[in-house]
Protein backbone atom coordinates (compact mmCIF):
# COMPACT_ATOMS: atom_id res chain seq x y z
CA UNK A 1 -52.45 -34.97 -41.85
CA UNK A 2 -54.45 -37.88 -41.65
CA UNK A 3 -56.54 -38.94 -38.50
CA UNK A 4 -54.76 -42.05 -36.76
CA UNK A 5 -56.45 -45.51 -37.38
CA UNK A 6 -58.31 -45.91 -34.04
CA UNK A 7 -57.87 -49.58 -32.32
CA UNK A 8 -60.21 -52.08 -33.55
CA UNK A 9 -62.70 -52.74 -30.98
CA UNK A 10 -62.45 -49.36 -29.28
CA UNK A 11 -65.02 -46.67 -28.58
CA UNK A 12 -63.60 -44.49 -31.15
CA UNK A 13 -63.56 -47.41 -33.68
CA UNK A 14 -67.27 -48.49 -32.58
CA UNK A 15 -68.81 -44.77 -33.10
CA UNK A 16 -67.32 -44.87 -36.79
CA UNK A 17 -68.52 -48.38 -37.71
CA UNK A 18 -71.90 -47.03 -35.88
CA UNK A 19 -71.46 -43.76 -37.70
CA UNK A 20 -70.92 -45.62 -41.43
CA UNK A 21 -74.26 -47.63 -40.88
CA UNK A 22 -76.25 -44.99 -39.60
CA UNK A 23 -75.22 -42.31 -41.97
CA UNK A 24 -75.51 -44.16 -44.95
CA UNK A 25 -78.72 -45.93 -43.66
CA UNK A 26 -80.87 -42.66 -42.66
CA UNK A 27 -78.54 -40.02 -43.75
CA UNK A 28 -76.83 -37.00 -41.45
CA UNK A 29 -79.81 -35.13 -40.97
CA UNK A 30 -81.70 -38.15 -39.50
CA UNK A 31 -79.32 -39.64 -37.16
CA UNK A 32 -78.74 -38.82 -33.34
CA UNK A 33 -76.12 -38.81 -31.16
CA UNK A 34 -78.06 -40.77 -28.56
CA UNK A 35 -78.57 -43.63 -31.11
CA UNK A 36 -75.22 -43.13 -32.55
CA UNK A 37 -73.97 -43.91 -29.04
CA UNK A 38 -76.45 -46.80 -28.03
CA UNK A 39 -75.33 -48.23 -31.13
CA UNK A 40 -71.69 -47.91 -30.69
CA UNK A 41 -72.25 -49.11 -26.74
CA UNK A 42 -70.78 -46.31 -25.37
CA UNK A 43 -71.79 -42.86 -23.35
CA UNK A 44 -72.65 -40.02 -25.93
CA UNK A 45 -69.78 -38.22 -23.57
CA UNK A 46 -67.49 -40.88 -25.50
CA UNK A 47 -68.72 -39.65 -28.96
CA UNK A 48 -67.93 -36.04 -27.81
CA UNK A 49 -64.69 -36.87 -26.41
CA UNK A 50 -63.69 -38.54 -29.67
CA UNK A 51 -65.05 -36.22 -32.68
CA UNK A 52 -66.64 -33.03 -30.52
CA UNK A 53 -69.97 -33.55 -32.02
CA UNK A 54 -72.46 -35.30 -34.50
CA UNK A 55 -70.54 -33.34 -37.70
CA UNK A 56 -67.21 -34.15 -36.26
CA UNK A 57 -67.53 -37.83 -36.38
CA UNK A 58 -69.55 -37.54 -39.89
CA UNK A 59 -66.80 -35.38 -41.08
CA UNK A 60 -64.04 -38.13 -40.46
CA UNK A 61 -66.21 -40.85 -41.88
CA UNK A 62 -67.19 -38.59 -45.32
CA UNK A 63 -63.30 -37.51 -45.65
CA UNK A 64 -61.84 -41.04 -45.29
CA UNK A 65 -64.52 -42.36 -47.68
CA UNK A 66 -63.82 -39.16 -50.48
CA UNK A 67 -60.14 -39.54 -50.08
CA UNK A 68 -60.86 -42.72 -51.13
CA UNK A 69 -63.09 -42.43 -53.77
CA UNK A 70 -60.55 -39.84 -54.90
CA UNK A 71 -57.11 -42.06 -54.41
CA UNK A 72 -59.01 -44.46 -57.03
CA UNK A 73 -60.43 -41.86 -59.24
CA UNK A 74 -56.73 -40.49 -60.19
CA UNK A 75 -55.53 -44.12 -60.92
CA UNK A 76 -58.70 -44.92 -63.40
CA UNK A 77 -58.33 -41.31 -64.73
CA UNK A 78 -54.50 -41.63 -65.39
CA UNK A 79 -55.12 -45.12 -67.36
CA UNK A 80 -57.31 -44.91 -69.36
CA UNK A 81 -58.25 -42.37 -72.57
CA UNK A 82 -61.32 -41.07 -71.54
CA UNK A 83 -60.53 -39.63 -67.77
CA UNK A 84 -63.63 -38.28 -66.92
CA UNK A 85 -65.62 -41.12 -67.26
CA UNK A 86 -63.19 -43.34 -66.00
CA UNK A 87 -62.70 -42.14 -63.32
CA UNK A 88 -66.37 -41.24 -62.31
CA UNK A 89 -66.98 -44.93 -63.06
CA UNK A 90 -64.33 -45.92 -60.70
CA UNK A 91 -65.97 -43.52 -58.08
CA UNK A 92 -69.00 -44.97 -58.82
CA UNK A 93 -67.56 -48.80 -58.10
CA UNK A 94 -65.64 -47.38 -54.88
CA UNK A 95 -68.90 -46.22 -53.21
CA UNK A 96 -71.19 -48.98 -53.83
CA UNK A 97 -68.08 -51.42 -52.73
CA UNK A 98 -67.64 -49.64 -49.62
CA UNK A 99 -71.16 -49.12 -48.88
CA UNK A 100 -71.06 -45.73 -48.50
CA UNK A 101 -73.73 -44.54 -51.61
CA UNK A 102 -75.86 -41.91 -49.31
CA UNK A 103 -72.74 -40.28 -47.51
CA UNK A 104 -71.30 -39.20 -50.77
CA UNK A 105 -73.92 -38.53 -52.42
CA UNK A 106 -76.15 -35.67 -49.70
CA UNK A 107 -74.65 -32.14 -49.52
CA UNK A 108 -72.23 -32.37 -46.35
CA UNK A 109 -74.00 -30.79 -43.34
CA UNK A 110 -71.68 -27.48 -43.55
CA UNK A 111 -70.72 -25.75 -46.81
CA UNK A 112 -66.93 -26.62 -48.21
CA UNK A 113 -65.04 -26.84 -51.42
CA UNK A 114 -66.70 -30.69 -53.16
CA UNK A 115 -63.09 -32.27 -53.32
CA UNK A 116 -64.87 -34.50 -56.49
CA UNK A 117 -65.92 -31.38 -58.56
CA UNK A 118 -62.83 -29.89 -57.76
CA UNK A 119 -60.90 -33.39 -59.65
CA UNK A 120 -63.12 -33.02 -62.43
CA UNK A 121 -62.51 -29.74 -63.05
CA UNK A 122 -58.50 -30.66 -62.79
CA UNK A 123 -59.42 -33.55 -65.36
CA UNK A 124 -61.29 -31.48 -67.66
CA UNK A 125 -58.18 -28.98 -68.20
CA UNK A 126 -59.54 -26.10 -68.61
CA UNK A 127 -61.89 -27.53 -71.52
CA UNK A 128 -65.76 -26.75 -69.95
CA UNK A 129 -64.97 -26.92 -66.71
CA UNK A 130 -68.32 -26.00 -65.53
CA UNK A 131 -69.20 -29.46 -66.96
CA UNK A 132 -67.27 -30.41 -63.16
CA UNK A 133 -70.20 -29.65 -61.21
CA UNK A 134 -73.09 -31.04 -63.81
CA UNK A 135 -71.20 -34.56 -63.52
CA UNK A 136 -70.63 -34.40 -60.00
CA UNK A 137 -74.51 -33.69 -59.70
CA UNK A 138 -74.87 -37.22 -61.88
CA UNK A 139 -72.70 -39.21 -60.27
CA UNK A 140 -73.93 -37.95 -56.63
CA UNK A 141 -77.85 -38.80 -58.00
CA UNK A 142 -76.73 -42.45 -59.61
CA UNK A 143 -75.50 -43.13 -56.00
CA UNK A 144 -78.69 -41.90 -54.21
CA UNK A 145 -80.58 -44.35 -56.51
CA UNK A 146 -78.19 -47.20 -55.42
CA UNK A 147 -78.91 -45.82 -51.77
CA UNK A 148 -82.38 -45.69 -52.23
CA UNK A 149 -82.40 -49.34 -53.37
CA UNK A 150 -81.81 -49.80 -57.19
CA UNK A 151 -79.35 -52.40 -57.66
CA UNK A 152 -76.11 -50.65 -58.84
CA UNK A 153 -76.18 -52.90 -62.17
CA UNK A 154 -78.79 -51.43 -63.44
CA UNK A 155 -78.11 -47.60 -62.50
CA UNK A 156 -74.47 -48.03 -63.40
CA UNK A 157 -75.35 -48.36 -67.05
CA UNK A 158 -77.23 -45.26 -66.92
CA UNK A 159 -74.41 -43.51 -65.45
CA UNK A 160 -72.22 -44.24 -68.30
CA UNK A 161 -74.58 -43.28 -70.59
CA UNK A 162 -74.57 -39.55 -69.53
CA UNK A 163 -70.55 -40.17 -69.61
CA UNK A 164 -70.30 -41.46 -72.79
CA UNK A 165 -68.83 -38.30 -74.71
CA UNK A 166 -66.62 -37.19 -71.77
C-alpha cells in the first residue's frame, strides 16, 4: 500500500520537499536531520514523528520517485520495439524531469532488491539477464553526471549509445 499524500503545506509535506532538495543536492550520506528540519521549519521531533528517522523519510522520497520512474518505464517498454532501451530512456527523462538524478542514482543507504534491475531483467526475458545489472549500472552513472552538472542533452546521447543494440 501506498503512503497517503500528506497535506500541502504540512510538516510532513515540508520534510519531503526539504528531503527531495537536500538528498538530491548533497546526497543521503551528507544530509542531517537537524538541517533537514531547519529547512522544513519544523522540530527534528516532527521528522521523527513522521518517517522514524533520516532513512525513513529518504526511503519514502526514493520509493515514490522509483515507482515512478518504473510506472513510465513499463509504458515506453510496452510501445515501442526495442524495450530495454526504451524504457531506460524514459527512466532517464523521468529523473532529470523530476529532479531527482542523485537519489536514483547512489546505492540506497540499506541493502534491498534494485526494483530497476529487477524490470530489466523482466524485459530481457530470460535472454542475458545479467545484462540487468550492467545497464542499471549505466543508466544510474548517466544520472550522476546529470547530478554532478552535465547538462542531460549531452549525457543523454551517450546513454543511448551504450543502448543502442538492446
Amino acid at each position: 500500500m501506498r503512503p497517503s499524500i500528506p497535506v500541502p503545506g504540512s510538516a510532513k509535506a515540508r520534510l519531503i520537499e526539504a528531503g527531495l532538495h537536500r538528498f538530491e543536492r548533497d546526497g543521503y550520506d551528507a544530509v542531517n536531520v537537524t538541517d533537514l528540519a531547519a529547512k522544513a521549519s519544523v522540530t527534528t521531533g516532527a521528522l521523527y514523528h513522521h518517517f522514524g528517522s533520516k532513512l525513513g523519510l529518504y526511503g519514502v522520497i526514493r520509493d515514490d520517485f522509483e515507482q515512478r520512474v518504473i510506472d513510465r518505464m513499463h509504458g515506453a517498454a510496452a510501445a515501442g520495439s526495442a524495450p530495454v532501451r526504451a524504457a531506460l530512456l524514459v527512466a532517464f527523462d523521468t529523473a532529470v524531469h523530476f529532479g531527482t538524478c542523485r537519489i536514483l542514482a547512489e546505492q540506497p543507504p540499506e541493502p534491498r532488491k534494485d526494483p530497476i534491475t529487477e524490470l530489466l531483467r523482466d524485459l530481457l526475458q530470460n535472454h542475458l539477464t545479467s545484462a540487468a545489472p550492467i545497464l542499471a549500472a549505466a543508466w544510474r552513472a548517466a544520472l550522476l553526471e546529470v547530478a554532478d552538472g552535465t547538462p542531460a542533452s549531452t549525457v543523454r546521447p551517450a546513454l543511448h549509445l551504450i543502448l543502442t543494440d538492446t
